[in-house]
N, C-alpha and C. Protein backbone atom coordinates (compact mmCIF):
# COMPACT_ATOMS: atom_id res chain seq x y z
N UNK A 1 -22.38 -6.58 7.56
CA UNK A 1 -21.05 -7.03 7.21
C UNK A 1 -20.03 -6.17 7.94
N UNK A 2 -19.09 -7.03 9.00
CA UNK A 2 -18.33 -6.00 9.56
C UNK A 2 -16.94 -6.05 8.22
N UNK A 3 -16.33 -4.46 7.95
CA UNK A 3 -15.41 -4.03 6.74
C UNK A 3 -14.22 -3.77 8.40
N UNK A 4 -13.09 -4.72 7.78
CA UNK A 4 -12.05 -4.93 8.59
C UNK A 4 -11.35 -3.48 8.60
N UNK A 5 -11.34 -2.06 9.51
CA UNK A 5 -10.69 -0.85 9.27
C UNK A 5 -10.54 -0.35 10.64
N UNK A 6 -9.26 0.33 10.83
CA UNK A 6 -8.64 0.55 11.79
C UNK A 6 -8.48 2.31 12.33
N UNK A 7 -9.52 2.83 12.85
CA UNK A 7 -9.29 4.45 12.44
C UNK A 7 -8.68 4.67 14.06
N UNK A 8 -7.60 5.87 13.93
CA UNK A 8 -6.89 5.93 15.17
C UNK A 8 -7.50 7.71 15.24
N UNK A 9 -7.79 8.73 16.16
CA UNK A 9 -7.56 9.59 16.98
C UNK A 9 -6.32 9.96 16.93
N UNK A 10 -5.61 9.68 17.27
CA UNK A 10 -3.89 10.18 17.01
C UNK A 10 -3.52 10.34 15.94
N UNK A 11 -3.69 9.53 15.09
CA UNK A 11 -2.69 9.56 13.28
C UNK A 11 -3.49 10.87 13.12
N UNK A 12 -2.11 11.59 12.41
CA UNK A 12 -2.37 12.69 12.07
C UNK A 12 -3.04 13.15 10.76
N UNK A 13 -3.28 12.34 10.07
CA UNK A 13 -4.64 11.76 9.16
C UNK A 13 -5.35 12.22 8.94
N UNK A 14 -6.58 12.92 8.19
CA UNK A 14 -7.85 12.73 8.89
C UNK A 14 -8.80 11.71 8.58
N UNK A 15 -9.71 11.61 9.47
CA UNK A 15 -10.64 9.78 9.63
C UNK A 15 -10.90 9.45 8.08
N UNK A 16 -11.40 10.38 7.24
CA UNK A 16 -12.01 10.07 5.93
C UNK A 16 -10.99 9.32 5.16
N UNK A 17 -9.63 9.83 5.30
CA UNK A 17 -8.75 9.59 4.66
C UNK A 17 -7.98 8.30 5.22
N UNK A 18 -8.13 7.91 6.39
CA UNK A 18 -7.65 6.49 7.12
C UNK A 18 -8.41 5.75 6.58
N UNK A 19 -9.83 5.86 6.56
CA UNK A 19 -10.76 5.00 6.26
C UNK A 19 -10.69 4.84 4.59
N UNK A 20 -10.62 5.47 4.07
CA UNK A 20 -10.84 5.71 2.18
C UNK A 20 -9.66 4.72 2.14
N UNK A 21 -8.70 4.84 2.00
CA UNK A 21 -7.18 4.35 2.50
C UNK A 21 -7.39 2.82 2.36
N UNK A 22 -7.92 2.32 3.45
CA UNK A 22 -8.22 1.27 3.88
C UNK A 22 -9.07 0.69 2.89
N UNK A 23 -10.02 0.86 2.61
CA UNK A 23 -11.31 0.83 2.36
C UNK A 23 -10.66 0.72 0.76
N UNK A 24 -10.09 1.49 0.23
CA UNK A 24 -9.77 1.08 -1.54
C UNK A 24 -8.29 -0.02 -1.22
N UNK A 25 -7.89 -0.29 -0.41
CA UNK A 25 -6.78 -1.07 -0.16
C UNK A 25 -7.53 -2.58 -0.30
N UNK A 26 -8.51 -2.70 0.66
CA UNK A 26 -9.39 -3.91 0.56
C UNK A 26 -9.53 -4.65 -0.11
N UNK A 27 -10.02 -3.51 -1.50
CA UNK A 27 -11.25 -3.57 -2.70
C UNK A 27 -9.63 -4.03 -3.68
N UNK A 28 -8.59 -2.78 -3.73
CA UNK A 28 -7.93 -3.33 -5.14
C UNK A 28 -7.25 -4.68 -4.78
N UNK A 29 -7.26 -4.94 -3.32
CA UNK A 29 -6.10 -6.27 -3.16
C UNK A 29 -7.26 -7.38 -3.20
N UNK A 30 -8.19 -7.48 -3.61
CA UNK A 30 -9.04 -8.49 -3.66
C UNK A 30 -10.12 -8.84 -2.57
N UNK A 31 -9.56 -8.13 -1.06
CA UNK A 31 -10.17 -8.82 -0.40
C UNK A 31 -11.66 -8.77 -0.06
N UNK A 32 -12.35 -7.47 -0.80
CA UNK A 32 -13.72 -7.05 -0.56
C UNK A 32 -13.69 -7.49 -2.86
N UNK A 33 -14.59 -7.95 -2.75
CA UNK A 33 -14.32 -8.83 -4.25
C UNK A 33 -15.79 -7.89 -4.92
N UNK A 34 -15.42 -7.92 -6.21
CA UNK A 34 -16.94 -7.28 -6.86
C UNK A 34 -18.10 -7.26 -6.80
N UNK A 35 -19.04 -6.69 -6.59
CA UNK A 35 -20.46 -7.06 -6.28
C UNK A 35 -20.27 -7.15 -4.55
N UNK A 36 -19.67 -7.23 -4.05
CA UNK A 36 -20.03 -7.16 -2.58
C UNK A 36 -20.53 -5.53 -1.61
N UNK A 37 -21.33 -5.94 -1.31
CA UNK A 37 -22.84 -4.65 -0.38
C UNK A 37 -21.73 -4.22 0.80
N UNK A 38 -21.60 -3.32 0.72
CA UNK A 38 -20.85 -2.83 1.73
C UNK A 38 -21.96 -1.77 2.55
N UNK A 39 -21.84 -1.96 3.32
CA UNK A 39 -22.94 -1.27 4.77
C UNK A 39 -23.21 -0.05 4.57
N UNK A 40 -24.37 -0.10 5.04
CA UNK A 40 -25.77 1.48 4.80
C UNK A 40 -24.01 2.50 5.33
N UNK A 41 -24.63 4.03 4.83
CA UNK A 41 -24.02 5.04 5.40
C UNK A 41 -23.80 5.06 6.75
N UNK A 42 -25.11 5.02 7.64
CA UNK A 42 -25.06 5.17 8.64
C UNK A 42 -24.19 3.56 9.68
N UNK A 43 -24.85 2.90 9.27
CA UNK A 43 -24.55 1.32 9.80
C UNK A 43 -22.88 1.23 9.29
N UNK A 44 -22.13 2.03 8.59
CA UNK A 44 -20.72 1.95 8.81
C UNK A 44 -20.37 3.24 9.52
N UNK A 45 -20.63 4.32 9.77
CA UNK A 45 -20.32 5.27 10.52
C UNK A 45 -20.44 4.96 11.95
N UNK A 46 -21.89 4.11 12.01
CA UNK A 46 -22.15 3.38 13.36
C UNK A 46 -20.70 2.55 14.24
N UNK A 47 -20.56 1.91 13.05
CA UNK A 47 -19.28 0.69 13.55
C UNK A 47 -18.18 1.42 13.66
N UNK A 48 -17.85 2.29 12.63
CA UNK A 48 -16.19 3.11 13.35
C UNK A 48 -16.62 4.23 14.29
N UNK A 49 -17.98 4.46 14.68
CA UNK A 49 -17.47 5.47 15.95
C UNK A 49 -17.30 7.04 15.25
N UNK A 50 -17.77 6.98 13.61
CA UNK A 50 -17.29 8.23 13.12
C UNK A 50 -18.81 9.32 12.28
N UNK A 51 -18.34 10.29 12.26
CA UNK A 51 -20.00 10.95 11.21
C UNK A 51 -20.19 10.37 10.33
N UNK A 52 -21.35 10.29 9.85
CA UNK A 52 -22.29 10.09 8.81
C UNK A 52 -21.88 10.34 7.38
N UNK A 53 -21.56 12.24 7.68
CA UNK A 53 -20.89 12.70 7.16
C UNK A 53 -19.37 12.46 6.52
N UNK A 54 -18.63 11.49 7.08
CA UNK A 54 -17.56 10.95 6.57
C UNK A 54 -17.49 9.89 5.90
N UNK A 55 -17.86 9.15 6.16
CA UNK A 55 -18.18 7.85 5.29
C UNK A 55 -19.16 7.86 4.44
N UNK A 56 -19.82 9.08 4.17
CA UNK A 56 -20.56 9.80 2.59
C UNK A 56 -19.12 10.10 1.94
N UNK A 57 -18.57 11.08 2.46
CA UNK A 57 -17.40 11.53 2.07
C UNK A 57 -16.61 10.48 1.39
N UNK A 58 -16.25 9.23 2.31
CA UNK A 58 -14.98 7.76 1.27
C UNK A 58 -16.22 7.77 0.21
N UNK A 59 -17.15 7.25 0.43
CA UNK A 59 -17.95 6.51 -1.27
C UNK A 59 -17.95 7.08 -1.83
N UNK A 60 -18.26 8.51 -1.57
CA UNK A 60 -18.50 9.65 -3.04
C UNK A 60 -16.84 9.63 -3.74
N UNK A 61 -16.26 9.61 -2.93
CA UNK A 61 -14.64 9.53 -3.49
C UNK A 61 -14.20 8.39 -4.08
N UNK A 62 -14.77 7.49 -3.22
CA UNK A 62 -14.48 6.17 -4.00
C UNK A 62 -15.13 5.71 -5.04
N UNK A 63 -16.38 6.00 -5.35
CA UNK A 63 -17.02 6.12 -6.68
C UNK A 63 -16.65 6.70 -7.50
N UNK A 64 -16.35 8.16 -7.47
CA UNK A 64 -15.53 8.80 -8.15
C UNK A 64 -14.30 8.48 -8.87
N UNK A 65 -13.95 7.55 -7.95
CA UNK A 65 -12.66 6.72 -8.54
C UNK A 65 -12.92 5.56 -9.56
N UNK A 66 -14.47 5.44 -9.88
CA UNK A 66 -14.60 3.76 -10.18
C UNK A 66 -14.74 2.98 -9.32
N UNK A 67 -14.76 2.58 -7.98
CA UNK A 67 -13.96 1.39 -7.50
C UNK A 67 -14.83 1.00 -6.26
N UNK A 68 -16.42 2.50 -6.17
CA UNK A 68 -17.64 2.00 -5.50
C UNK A 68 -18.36 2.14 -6.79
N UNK A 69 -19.97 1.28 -6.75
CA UNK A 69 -20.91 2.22 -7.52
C UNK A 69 -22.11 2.00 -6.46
N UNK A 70 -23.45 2.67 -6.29
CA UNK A 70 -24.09 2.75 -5.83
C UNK A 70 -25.62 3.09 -6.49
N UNK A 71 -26.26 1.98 -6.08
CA UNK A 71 -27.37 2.09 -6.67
C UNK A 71 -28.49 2.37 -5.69
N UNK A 72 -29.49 3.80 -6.10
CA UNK A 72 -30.54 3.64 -5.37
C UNK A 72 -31.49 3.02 -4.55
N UNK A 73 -31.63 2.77 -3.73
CA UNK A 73 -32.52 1.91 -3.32
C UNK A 73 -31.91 0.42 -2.74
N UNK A 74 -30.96 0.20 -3.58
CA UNK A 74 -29.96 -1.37 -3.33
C UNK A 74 -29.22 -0.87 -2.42
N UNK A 75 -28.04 0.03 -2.76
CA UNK A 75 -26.70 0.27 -2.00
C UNK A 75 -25.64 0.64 -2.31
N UNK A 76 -24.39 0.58 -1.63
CA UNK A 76 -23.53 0.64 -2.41
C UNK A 76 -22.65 -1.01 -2.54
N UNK A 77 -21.63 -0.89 -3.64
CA UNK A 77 -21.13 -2.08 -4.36
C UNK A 77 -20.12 -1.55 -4.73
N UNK A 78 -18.94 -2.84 -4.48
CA UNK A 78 -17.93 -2.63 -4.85
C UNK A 78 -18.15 -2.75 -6.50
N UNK A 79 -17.20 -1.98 -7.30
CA UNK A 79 -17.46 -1.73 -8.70
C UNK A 79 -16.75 -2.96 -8.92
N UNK A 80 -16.74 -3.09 -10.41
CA UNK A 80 -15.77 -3.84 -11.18
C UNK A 80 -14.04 -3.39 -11.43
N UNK A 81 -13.21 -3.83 -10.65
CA UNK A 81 -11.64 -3.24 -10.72
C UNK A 81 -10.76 -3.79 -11.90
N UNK A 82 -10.60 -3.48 -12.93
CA UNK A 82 -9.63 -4.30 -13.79
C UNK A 82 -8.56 -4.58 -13.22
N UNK A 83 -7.92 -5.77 -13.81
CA UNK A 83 -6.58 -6.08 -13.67
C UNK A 83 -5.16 -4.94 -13.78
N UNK A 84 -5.26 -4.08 -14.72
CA UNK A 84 -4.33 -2.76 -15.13
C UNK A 84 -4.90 -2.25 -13.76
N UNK A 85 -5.86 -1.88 -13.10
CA UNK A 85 -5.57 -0.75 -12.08
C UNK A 85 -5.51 -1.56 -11.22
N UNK A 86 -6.10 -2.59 -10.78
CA UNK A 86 -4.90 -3.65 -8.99
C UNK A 86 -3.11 -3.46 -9.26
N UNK A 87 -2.93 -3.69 -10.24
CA UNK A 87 -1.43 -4.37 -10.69
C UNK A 87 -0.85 -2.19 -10.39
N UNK A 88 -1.72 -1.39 -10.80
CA UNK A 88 -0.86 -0.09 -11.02
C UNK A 88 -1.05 -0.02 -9.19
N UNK A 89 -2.06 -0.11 -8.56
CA UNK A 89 -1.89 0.30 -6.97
C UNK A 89 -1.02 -0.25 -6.64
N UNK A 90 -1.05 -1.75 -7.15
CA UNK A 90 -0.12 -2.56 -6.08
C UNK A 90 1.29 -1.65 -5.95
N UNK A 91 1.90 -1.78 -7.78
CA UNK A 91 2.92 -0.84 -7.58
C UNK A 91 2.99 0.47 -6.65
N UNK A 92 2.04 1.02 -6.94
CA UNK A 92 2.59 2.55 -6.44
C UNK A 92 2.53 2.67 -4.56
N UNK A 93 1.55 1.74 -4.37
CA UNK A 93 1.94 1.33 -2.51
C UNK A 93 2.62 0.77 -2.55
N UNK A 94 3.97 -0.08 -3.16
CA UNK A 94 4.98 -0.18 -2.77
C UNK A 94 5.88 0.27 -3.32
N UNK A 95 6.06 1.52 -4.46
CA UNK A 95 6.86 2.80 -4.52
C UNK A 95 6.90 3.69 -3.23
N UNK A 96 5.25 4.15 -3.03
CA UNK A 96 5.20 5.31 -2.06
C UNK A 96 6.05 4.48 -0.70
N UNK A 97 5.87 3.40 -0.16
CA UNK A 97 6.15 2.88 1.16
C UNK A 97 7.75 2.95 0.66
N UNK A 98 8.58 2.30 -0.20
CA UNK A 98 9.86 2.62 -0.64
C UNK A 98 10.66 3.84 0.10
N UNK A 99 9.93 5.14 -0.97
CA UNK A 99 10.24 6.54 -0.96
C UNK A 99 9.82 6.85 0.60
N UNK A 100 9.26 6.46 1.55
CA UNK A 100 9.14 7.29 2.67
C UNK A 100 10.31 6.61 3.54
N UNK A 101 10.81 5.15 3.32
CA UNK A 101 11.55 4.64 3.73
C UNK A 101 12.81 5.02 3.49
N UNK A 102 13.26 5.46 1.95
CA UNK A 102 13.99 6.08 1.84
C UNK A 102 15.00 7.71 2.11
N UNK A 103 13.41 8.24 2.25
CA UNK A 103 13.34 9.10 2.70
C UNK A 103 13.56 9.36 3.89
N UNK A 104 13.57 8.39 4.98
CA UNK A 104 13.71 8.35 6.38
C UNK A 104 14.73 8.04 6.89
N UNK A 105 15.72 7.49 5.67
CA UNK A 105 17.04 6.93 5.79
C UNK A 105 18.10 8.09 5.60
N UNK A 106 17.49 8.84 4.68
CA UNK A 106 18.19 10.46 4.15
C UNK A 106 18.18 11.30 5.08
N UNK A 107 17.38 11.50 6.20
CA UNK A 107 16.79 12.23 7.15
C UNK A 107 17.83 12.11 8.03
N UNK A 108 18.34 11.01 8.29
CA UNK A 108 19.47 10.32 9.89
C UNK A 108 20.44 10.24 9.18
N UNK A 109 20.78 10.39 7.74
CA UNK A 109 22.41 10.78 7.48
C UNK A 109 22.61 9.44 6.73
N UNK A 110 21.61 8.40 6.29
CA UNK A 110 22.73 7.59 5.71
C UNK A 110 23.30 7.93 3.96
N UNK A 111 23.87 7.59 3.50
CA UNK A 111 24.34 7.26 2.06
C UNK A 111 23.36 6.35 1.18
N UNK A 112 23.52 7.12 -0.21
CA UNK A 112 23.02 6.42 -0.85
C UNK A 112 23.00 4.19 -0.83
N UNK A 113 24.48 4.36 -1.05
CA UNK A 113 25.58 3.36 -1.08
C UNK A 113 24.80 2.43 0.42
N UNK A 114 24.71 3.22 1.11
CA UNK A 114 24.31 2.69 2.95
C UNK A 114 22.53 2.07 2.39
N UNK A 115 21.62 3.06 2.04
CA UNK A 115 20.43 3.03 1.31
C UNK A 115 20.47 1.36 0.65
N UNK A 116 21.18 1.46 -0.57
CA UNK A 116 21.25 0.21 -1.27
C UNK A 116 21.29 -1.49 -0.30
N UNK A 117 22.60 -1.41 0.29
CA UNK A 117 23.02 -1.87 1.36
C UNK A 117 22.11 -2.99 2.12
N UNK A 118 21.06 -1.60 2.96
CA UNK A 118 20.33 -2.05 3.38
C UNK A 118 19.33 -2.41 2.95
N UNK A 119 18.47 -2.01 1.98
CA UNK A 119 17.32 -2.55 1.26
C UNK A 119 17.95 -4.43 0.82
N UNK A 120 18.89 -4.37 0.73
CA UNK A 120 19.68 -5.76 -0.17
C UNK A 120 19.35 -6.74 1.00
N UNK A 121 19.96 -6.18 2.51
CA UNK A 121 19.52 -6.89 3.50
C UNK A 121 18.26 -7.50 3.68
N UNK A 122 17.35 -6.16 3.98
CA UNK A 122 16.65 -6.32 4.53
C UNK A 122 15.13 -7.54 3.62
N UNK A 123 15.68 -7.23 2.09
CA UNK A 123 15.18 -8.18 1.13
C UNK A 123 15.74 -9.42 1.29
N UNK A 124 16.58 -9.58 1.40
CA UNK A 124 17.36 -11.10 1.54
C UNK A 124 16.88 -11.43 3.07
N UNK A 125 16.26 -10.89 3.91
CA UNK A 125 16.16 -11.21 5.54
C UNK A 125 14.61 -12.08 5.13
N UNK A 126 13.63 -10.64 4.73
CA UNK A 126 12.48 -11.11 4.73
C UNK A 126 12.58 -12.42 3.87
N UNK A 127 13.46 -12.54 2.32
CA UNK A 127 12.83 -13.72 1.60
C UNK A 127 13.46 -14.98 2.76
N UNK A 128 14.57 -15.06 3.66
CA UNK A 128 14.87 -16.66 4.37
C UNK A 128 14.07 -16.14 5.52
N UNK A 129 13.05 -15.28 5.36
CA UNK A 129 11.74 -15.90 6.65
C UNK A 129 11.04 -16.13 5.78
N UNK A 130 11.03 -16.47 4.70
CA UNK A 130 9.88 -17.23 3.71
C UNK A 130 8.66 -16.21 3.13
N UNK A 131 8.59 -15.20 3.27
CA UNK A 131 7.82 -14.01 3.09
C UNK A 131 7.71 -14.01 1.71
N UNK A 132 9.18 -13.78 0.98
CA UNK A 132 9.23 -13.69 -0.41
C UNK A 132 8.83 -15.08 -1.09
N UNK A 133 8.28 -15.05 -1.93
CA UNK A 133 7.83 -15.96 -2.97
C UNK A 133 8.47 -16.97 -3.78
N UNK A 134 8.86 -17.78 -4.10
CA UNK A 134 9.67 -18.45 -5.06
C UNK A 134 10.00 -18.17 -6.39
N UNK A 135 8.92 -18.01 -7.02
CA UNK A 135 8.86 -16.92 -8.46
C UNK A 135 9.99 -15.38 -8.44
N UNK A 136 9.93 -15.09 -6.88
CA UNK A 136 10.66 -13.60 -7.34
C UNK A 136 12.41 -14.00 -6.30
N UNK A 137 12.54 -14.93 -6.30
CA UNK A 137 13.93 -15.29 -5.71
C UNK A 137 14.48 -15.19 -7.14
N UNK A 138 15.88 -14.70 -7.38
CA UNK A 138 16.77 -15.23 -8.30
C UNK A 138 16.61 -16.41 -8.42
N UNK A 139 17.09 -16.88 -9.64
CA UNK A 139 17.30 -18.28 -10.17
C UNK A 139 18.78 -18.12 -9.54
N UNK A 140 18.81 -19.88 -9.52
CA UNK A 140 20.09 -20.03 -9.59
C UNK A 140 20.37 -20.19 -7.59
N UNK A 141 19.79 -19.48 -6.51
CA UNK A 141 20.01 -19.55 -5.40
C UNK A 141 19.82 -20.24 -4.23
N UNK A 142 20.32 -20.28 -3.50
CA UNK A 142 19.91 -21.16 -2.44
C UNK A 142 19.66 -20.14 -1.26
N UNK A 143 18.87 -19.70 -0.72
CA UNK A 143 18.31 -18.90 0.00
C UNK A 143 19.16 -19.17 1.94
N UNK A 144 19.63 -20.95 1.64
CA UNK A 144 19.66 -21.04 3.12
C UNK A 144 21.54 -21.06 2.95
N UNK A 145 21.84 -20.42 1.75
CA UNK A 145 23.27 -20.20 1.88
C UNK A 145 23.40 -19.39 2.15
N UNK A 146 22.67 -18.53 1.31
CA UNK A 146 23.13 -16.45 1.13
C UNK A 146 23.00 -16.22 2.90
N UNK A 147 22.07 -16.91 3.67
CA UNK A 147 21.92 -16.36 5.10
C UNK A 147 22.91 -15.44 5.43
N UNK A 148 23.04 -14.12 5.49
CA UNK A 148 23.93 -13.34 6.72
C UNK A 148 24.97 -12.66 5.53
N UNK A 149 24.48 -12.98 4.39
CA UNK A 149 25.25 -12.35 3.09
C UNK A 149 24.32 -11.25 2.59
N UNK A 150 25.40 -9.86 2.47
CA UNK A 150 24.83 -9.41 2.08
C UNK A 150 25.74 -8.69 0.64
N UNK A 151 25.68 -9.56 -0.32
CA UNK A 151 26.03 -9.22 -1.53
C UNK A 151 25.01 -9.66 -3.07
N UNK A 152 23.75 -9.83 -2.39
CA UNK A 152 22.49 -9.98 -3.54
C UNK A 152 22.47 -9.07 -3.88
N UNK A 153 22.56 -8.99 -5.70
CA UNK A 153 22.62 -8.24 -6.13
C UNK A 153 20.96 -7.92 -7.13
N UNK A 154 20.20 -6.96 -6.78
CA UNK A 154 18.50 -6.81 -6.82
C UNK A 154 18.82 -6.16 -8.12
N UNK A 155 18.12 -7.03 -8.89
CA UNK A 155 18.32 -6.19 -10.54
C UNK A 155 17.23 -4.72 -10.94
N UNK A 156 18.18 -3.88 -11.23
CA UNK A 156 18.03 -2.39 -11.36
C UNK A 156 18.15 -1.95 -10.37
N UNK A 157 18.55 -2.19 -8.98
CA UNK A 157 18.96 -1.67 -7.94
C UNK A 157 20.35 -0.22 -8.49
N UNK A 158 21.18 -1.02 -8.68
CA UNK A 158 22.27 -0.17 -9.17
C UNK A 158 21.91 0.50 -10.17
N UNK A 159 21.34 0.69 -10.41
CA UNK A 159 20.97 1.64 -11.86
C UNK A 159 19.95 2.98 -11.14
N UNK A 160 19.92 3.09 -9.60
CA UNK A 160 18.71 3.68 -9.29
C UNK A 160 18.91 4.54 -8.69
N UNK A 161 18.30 6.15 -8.94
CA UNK A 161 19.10 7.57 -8.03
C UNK A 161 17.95 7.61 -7.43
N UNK A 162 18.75 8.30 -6.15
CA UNK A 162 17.81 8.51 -5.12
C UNK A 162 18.16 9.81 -5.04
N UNK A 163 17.30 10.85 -4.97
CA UNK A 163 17.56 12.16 -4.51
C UNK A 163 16.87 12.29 -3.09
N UNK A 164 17.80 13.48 -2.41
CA UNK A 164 17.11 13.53 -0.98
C UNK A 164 16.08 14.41 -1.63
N UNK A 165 14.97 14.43 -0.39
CA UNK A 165 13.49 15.39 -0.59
C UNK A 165 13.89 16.90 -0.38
N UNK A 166 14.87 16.93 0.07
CA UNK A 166 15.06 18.59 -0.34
C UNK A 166 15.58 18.66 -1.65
N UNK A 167 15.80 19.63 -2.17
CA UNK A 167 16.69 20.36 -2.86
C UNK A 167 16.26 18.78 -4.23
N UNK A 168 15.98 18.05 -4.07
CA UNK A 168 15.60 16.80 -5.04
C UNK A 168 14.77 17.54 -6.48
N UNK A 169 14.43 16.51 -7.27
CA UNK A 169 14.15 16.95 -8.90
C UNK A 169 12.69 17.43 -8.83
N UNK A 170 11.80 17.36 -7.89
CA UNK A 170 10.08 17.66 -7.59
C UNK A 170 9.65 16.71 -8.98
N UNK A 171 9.94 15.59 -9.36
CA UNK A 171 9.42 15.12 -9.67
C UNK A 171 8.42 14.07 -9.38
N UNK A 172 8.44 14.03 -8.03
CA UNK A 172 7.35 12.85 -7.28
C UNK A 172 5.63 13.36 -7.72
């Protein structure tokens, strides 16, 4: 079974952690589904080009997590993932991707106010390329009016502090 994963030499990463990454991204978004045999130790180290030793390294971690199990003699298997922990990753990969974005915006000087702004955009851009869903559009809108407006107002947006990563609350 080729496992769709992308390990780069450059990212400053290391491989175990590109691959683990990947590899529980798969599993909680559905696309490697329960009960599915995911490849001998070696026969996936084979295919990325990486040690033996590393891809011992993701399963033992990822078991550890719940989310491989591995049985003697059979293999390893994707575990059983409840619904509460897909729904908590989903969130927190798109908190963490948020906060680095945000974070990258704090870095080049913009404003909070600038921050807001643009997230409003750039949400209203992606949903009239059809990206966003129908369920999570406001009621009430017409998507091919708002075009080039940017006064959507994202509920709890305004209610939301952003501290820069310095000198910020260390509460992450």
């Amino acid at each position: 079974m080729h496992i769709p994963i992308q390990i780069s030499p450059d990212n400053p990463e290391p491989l175990y952690h590109q691959i683990q990454v990947q590899l529980k991204e798969l599993i909680l978004s559905g696309h490697l589904p329960e009960g599915t045999l995911l490849p001998s130790i070696r026969e996936f180290a084979k295919d990325l080009s990486c040690s033996v030793i590393t891809i011992r390294r993701v399963y033992q971690d990822l078991e550890n997590e719940g989310i491989l199990r591995t049985r003697q003699g059979t293999g390893t298997f994707v575990a059983k993932v409840g619904t509460v922990t897909r729904e908590q990753y989903r969130k927190e990969a798109v908190v963490e991707a948020m906060k680095d974005a945000l974070r990258s915006g704090l870095r080049v000087g913009c404003t909070i106010e600038e921050l807001k702004q643009l997230f409003e955009e750039a949400l209203l851009e992606i949903t009239n390329e059809g990206q966003g869903t129908p369920e999570n559009r406001q009621p009430g809108t017409n998507n091919s009016q708002n075009k080039g407006s940017t006064n959507t107002e994202v509920p709890g947006l305004a209610k939301a502090a952003v501290e820069p990563e310095e000198g910020g609350s260390g509460n992450e």
